[in-house]
N, C-alpha and C. Protein backbone atom coordinates (compact mmCIF):
# COMPACT_ATOMS: atom_id res chain seq x y z
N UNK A 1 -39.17 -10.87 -61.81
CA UNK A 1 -38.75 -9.55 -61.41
C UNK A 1 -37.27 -9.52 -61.04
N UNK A 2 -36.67 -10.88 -60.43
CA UNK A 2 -35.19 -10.63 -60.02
C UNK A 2 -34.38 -10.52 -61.18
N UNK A 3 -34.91 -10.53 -62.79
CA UNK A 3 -33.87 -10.92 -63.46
C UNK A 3 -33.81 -9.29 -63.76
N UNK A 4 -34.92 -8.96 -63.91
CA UNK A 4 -35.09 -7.11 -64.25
C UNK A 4 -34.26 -6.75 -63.17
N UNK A 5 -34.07 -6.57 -62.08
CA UNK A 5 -33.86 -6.13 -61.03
C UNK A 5 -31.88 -6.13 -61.24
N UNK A 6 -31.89 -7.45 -61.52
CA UNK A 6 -30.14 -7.55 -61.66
C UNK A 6 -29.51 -6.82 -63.02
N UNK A 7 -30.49 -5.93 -63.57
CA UNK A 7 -30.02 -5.34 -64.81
C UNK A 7 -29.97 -3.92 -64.55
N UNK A 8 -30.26 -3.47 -63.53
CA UNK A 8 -30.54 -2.15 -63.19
C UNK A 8 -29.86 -1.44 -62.63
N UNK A 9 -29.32 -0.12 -63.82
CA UNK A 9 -27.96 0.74 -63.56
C UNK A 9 -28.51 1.88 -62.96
N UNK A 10 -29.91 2.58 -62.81
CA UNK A 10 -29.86 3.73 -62.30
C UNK A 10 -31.55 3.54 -62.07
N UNK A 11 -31.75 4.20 -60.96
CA UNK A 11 -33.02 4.23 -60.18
C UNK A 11 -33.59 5.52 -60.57
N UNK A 12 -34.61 5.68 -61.08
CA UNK A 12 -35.58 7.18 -61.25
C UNK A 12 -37.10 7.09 -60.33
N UNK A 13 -36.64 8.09 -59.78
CA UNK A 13 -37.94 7.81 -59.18
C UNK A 13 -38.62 9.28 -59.54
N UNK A 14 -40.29 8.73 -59.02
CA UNK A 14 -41.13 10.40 -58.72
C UNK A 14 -41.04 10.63 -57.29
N UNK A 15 -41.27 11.93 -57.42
CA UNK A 15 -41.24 12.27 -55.76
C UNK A 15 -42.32 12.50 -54.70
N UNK A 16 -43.59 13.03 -54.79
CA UNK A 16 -44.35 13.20 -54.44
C UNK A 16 -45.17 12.13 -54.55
N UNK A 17 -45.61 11.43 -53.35
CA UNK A 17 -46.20 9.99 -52.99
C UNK A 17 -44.97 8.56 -53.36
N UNK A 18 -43.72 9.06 -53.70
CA UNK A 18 -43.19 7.86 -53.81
C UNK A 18 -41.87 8.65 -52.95
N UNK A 19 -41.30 8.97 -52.81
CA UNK A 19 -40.21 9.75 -51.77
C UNK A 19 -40.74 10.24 -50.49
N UNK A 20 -42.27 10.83 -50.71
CA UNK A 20 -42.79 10.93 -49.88
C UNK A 20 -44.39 10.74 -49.53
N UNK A 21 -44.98 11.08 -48.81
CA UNK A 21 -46.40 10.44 -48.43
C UNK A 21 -47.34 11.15 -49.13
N UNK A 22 -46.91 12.64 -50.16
CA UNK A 22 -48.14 12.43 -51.30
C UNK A 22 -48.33 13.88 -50.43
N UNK A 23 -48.56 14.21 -48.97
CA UNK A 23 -49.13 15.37 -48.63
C UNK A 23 -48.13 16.43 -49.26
N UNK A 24 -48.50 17.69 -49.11
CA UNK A 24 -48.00 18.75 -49.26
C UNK A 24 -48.21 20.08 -48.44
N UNK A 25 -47.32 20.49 -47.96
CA UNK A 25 -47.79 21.25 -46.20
C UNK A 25 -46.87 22.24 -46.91
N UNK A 26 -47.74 23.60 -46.93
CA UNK A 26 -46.62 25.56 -47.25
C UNK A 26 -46.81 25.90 -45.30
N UNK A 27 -45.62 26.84 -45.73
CA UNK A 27 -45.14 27.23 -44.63
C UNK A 27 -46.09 28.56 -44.65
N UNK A 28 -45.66 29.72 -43.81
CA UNK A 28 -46.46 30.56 -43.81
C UNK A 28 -45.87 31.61 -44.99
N UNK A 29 -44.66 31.54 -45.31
CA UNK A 29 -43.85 32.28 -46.45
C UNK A 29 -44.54 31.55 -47.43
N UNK A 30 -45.43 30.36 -47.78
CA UNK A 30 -46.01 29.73 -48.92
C UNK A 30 -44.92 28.72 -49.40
N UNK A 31 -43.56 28.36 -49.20
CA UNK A 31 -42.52 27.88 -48.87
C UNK A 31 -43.20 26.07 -49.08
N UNK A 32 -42.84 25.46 -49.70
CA UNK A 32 -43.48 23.83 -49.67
C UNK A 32 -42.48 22.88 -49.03
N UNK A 33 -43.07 22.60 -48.09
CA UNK A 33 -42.67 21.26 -47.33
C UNK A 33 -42.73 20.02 -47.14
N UNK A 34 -41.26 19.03 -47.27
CA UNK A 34 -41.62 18.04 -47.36
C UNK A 34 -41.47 16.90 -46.31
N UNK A 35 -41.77 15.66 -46.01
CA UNK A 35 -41.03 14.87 -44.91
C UNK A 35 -40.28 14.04 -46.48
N UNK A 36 -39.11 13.54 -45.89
CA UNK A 36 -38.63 12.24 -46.49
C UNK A 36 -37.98 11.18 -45.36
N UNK A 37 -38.40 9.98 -45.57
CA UNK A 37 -37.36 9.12 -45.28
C UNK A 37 -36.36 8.83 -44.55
N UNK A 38 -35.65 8.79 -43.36
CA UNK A 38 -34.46 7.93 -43.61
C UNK A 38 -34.20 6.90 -43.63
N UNK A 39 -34.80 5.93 -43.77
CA UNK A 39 -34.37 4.90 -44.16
C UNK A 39 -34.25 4.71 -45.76
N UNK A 40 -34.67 5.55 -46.23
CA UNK A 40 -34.52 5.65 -47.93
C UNK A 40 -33.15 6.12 -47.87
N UNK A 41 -33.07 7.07 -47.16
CA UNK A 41 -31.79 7.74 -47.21
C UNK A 41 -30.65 6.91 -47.25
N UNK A 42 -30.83 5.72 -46.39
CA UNK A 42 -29.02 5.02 -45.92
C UNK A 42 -29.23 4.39 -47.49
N UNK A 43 -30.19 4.04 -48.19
CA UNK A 43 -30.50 3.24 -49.08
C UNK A 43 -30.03 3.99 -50.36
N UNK A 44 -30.00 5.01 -50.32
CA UNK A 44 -29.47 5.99 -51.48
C UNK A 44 -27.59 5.93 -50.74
N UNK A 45 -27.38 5.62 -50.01
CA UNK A 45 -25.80 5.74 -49.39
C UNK A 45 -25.33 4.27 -50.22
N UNK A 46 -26.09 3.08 -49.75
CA UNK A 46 -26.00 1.86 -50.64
C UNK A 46 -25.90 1.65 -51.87
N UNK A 47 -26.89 2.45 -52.65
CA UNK A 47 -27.10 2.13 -53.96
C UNK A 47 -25.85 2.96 -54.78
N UNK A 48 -25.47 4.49 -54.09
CA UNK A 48 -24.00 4.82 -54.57
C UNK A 48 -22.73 4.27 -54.67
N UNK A 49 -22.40 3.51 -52.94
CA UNK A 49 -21.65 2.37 -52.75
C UNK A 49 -21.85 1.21 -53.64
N UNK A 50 -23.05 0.94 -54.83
CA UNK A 50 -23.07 -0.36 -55.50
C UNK A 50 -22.53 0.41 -56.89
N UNK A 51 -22.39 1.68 -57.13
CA UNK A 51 -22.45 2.64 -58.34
C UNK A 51 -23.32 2.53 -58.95
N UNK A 52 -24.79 2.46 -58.69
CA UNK A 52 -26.23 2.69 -59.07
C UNK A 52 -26.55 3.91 -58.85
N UNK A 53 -26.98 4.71 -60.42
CA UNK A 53 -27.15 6.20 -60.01
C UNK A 53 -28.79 6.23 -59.63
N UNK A 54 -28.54 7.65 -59.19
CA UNK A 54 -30.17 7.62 -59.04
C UNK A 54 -30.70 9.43 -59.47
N UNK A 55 -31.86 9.11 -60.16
CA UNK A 55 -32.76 10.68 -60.81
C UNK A 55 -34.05 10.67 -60.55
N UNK A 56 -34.41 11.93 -60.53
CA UNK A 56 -35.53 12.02 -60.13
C UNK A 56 -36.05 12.95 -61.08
N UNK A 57 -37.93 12.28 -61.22
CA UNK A 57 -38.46 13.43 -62.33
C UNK A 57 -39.64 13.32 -61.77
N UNK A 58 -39.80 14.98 -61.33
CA UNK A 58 -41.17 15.39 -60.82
C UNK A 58 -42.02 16.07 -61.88
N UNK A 59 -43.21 16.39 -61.28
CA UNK A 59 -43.97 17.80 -62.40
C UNK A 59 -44.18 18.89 -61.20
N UNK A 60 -43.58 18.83 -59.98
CA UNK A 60 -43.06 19.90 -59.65
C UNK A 60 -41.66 20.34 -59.24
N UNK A 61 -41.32 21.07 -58.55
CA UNK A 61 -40.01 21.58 -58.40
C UNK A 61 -39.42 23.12 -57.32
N UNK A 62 -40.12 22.23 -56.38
CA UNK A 62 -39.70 22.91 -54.65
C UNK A 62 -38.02 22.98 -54.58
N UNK A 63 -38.01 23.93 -53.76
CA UNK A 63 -36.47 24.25 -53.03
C UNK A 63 -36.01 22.81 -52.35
N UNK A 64 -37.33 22.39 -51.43
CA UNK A 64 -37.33 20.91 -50.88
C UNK A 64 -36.32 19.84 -51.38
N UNK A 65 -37.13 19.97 -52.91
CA UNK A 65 -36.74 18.64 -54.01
C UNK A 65 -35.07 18.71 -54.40
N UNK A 66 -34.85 20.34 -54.33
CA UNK A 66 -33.52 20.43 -54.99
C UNK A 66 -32.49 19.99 -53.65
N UNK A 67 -33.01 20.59 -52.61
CA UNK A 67 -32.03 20.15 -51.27
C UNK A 67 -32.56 18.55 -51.31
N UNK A 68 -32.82 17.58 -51.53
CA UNK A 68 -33.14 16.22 -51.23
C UNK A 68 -31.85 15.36 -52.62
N UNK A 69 -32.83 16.11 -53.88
CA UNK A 69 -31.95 15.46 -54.61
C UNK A 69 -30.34 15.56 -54.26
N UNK A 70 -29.85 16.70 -53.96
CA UNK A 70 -28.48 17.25 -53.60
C UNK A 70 -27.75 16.26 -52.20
N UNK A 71 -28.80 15.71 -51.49
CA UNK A 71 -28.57 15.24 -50.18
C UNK A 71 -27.89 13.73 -50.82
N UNK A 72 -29.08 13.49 -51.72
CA UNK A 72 -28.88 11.67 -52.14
C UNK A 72 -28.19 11.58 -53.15
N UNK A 73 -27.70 12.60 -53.62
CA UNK A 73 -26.73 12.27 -55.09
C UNK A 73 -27.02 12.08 -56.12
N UNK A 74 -28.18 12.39 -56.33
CA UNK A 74 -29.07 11.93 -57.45
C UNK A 74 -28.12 12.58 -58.74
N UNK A 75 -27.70 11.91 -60.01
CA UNK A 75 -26.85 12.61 -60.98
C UNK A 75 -27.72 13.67 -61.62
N UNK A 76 -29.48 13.69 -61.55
CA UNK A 76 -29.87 14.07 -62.29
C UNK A 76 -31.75 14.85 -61.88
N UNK A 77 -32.13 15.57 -62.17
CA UNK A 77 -33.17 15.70 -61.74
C UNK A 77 -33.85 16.90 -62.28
N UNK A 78 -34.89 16.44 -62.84
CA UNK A 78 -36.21 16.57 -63.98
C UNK A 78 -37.33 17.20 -63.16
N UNK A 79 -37.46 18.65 -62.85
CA UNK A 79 -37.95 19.63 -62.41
C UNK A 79 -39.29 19.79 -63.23
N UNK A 80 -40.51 20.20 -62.89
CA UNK A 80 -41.67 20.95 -63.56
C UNK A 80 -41.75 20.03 -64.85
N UNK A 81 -41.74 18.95 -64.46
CA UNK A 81 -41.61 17.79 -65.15
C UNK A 81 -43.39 16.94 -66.26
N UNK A 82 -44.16 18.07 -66.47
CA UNK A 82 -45.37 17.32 -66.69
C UNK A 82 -45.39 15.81 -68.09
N UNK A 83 -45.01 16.10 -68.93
CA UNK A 83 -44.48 15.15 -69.93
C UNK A 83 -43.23 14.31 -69.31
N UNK A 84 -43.09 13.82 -68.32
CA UNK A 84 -42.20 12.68 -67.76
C UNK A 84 -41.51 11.72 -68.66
N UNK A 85 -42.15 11.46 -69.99
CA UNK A 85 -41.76 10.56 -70.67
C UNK A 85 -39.98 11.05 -71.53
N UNK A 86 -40.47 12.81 -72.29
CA UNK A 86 -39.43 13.16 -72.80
C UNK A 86 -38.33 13.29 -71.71
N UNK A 87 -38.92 13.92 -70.28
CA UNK A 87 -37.67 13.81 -69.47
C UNK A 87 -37.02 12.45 -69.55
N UNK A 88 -37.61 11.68 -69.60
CA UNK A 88 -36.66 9.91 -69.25
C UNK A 88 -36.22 9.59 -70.03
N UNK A 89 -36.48 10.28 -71.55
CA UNK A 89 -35.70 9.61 -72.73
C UNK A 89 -34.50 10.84 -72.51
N UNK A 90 -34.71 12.10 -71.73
CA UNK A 90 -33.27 12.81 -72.13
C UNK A 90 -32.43 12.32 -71.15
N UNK A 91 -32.62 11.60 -69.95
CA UNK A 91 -31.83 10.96 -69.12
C UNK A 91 -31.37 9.71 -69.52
N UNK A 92 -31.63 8.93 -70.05
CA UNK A 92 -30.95 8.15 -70.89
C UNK A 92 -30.48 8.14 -71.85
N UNK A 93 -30.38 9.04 -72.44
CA UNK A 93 -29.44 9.30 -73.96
C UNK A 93 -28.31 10.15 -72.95
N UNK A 94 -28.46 11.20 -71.76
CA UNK A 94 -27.39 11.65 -70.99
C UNK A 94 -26.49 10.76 -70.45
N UNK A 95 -27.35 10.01 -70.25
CA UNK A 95 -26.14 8.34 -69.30
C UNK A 95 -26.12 7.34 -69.95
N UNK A 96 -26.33 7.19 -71.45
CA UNK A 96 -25.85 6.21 -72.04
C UNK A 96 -26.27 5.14 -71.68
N UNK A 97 -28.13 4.84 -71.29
CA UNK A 97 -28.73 3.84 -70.44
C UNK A 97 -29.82 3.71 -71.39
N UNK A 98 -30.29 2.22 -71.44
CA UNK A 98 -31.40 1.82 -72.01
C UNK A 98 -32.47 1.95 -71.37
N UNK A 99 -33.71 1.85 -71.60
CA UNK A 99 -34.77 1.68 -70.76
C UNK A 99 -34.72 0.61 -69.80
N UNK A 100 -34.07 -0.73 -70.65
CA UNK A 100 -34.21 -2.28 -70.13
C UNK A 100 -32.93 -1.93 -68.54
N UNK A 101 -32.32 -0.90 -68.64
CA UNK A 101 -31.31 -0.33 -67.34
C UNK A 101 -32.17 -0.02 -66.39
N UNK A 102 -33.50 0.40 -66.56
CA UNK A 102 -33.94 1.44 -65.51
C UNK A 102 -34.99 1.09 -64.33
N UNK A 103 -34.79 0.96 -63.45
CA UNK A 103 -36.28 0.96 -62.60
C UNK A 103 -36.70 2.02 -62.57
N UNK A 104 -37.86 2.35 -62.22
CA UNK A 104 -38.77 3.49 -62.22
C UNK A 104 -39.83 3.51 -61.06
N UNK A 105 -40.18 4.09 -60.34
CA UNK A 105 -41.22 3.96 -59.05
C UNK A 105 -41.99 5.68 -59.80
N UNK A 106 -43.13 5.06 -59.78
CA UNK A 106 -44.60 6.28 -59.49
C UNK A 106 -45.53 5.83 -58.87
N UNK A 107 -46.49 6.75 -59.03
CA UNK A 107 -47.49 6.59 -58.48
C UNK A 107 -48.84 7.30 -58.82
N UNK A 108 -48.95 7.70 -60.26
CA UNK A 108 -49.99 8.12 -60.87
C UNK A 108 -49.60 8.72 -61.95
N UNK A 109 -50.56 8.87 -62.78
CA UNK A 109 -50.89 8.61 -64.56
C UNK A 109 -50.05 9.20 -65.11
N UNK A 110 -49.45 10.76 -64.56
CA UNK A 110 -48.31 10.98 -65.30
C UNK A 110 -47.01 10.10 -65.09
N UNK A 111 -46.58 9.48 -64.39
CA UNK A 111 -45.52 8.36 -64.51
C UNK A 111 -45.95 7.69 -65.20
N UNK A 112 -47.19 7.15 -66.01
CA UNK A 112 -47.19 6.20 -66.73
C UNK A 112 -46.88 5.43 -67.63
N UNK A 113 -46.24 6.32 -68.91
CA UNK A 113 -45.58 6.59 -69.93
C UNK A 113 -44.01 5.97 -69.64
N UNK A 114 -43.64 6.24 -68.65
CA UNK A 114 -42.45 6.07 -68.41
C UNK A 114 -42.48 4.27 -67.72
N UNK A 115 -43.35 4.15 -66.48
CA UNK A 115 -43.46 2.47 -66.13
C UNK A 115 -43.52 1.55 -67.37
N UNK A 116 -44.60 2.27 -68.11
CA UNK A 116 -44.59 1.03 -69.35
C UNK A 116 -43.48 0.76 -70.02
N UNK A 117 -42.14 1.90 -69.85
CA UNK A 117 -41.09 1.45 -70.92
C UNK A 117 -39.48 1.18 -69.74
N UNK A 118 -39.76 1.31 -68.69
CA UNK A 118 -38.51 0.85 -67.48
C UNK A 118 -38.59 -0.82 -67.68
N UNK A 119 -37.18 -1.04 -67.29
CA UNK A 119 -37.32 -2.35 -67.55
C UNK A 119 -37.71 -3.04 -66.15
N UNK A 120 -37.55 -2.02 -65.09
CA UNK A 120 -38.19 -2.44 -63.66
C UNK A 120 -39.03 -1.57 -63.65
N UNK A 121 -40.69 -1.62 -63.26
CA UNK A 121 -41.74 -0.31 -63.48
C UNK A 121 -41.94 -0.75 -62.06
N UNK A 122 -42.09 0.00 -60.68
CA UNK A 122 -42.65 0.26 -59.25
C UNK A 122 -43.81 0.88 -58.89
N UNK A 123 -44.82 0.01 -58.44
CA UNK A 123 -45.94 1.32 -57.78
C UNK A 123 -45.55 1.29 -56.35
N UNK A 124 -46.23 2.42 -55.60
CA UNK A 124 -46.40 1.96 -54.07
C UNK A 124 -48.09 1.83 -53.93
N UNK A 125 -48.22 1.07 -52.77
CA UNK A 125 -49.23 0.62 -52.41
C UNK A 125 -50.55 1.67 -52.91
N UNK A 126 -50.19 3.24 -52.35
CA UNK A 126 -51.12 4.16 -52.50
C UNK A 126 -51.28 4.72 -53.89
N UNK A 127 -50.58 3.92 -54.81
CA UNK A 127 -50.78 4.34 -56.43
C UNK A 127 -52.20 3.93 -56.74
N UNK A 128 -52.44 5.32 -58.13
CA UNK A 128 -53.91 4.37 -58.82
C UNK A 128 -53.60 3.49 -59.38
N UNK A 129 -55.29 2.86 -59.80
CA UNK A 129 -55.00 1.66 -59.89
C UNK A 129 -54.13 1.12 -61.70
N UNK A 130 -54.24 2.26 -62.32
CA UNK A 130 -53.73 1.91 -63.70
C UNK A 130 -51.59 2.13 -63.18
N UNK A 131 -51.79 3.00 -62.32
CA UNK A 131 -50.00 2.71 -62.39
C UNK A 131 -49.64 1.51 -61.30
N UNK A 132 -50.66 0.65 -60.72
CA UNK A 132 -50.60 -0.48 -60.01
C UNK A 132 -50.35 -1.47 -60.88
N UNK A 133 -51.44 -1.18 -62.05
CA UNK A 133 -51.70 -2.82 -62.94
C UNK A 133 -50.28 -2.66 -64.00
N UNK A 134 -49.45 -1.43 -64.20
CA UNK A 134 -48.28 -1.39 -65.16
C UNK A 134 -46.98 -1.81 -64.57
N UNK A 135 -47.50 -1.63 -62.85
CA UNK A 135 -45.80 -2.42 -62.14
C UNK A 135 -45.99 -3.63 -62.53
N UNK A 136 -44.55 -4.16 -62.23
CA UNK A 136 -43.98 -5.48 -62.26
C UNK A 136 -43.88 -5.46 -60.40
N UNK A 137 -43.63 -4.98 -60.31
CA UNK A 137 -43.58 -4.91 -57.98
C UNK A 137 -44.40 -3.70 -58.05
N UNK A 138 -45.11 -3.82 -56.63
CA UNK A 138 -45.74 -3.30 -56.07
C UNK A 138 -45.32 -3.38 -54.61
N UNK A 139 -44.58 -2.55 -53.98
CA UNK A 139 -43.55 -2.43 -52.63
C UNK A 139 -45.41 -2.63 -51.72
N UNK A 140 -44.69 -2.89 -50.84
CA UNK A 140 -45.01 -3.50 -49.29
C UNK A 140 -45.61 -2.17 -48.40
N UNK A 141 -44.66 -1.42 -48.41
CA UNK A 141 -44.32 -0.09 -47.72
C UNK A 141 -44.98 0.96 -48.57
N UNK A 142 -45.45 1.99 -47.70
CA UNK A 142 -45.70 2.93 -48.79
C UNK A 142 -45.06 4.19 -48.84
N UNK A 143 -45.19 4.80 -50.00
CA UNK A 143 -44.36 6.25 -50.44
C UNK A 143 -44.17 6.79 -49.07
N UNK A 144 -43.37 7.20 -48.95
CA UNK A 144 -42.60 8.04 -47.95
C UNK A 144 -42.30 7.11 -46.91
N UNK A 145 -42.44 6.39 -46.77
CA UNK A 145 -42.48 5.07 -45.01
C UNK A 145 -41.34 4.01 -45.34
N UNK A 146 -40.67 4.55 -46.18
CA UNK A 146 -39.56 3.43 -46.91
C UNK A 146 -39.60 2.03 -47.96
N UNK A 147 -40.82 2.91 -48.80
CA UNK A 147 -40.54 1.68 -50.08
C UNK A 147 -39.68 1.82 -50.79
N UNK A 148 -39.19 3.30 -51.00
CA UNK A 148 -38.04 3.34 -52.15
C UNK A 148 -36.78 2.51 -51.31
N UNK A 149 -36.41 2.44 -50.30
CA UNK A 149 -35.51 1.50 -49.31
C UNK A 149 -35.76 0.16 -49.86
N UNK A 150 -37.26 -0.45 -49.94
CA UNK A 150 -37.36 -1.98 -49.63
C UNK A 150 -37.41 -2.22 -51.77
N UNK A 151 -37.42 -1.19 -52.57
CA UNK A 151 -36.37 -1.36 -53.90
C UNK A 151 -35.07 -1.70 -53.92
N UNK A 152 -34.51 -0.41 -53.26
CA UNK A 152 -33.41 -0.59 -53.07
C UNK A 152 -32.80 -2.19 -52.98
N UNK A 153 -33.14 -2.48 -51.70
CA UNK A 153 -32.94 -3.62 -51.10
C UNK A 153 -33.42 -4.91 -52.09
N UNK A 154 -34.32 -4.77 -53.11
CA UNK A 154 -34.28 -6.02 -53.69
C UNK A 154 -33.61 -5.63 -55.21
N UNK A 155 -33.30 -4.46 -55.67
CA UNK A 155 -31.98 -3.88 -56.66
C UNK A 155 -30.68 -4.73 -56.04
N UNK A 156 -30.51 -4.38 -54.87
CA UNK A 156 -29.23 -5.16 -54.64
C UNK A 156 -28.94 -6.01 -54.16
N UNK A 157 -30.15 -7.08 -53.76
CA UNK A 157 -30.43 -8.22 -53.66
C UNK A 157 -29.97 -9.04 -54.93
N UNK A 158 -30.73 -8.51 -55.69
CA UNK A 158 -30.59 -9.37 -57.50
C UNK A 158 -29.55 -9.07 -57.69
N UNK A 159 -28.56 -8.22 -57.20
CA UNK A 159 -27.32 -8.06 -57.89
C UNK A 159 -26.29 -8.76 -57.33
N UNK A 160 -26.70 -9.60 -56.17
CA UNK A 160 -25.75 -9.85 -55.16
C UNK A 160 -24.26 -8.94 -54.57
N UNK A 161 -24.92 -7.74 -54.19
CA UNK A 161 -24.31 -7.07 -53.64
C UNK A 161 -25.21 -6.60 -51.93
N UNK A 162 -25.98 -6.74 -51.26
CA UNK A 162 -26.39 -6.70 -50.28
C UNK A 162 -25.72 -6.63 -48.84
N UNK A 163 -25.70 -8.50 -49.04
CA UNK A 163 -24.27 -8.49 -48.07
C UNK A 163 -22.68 -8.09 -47.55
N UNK A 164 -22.32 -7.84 -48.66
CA UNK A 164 -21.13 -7.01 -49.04
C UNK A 164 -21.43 -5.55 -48.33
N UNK A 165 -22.41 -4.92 -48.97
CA UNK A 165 -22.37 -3.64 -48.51
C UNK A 165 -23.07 -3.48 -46.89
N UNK A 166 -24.23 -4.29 -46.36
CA UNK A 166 -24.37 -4.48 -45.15
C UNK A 166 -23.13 -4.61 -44.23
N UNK A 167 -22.34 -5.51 -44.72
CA UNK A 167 -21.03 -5.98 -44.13
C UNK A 167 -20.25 -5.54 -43.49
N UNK A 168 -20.44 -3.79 -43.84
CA UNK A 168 -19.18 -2.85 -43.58
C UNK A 168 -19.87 -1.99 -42.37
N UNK A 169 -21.23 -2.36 -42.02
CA UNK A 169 -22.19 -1.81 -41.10
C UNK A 169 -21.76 -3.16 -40.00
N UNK A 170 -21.89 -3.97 -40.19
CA UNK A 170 -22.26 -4.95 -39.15
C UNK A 170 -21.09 -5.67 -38.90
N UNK A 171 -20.66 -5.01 -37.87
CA UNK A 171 -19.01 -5.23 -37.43
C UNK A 171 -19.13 -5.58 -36.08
């Protein structure tokens, strides 16, 4: 996995159960709400500081998602997304990235299509079991509680950039 890992120019993730814990809570306007992360968050501050982009492709597409992606910089993001696969091939012909570039984190059958062809494929713990048996890692942590962080962290582990960027924290 570290050799995949040190090849990896841009992070795609799904959002729902892998950004976050999978629930889905409307407001009383019907308005969809999400929790995310911060510790994913400093981790999306890192992975910019390494110039690792990052996209996101859902099969839905909340106000939530657009203020999150906008927060983390994501270059790119694949809205009402049910065919996931054509979205990931138009994000890589947009950034000039191979599959063998990409990690990918889901967490059910529609990501599937896409794990089988990332050259890093991610479940979290609470994935079924067919997008479990297509990762290469299977994070520790689960969706929303900071697995996309403990990627992060082994993305720039393999790259040997970690310490470097910790570095400028720990003064």
């Amino acid at each position: 996995m570290r050799e995949r890992a040190k090849r990896v120019k841009m992070l795609i993730l799904d959002i729902d159960g892998v950004m976050t814990d999978g629930r889905i809570i409307y407001d009383s306007k019907g308005n969809e709400l999400k929790c995310f992360n911060v510790l994913d968050g400093m981790g999306f501050v890192l992975l910019g500081q390494a110039k690792i982009k990052v996209a996101l492709i859902t099969a839905k597409g909340s106000k939530a998602v657009l203020r999150r992606a906008r927060d983390i910089g994501a270059v790119e993001i694949k809205r009402n997304a049910i065919d996931k696969l054509t979205a990931f091939r138009q994000i890589l012909k947009k950034h000039g990235l191979s599959a063998k570039d990409i990690c990918f984190m889901g967490d059910d059958l529609l990501d599937l299509p896409v794990m089988r062809r990332a050259g890093l494929a991610v479940a979290v713990p609470g994935a079924c079991g067919e997008v479990k048996r297509a990762a290469r890692y299977v994070t520790k942590k689960e969706g929303g509680k900071g697995a996309v962080r403990e990627v992060i962290e082994v993305i720039l582990r393999a790259q040997n950039k970690w310490r470097k960027l910790v570095g400028k924290y720990d003064r």
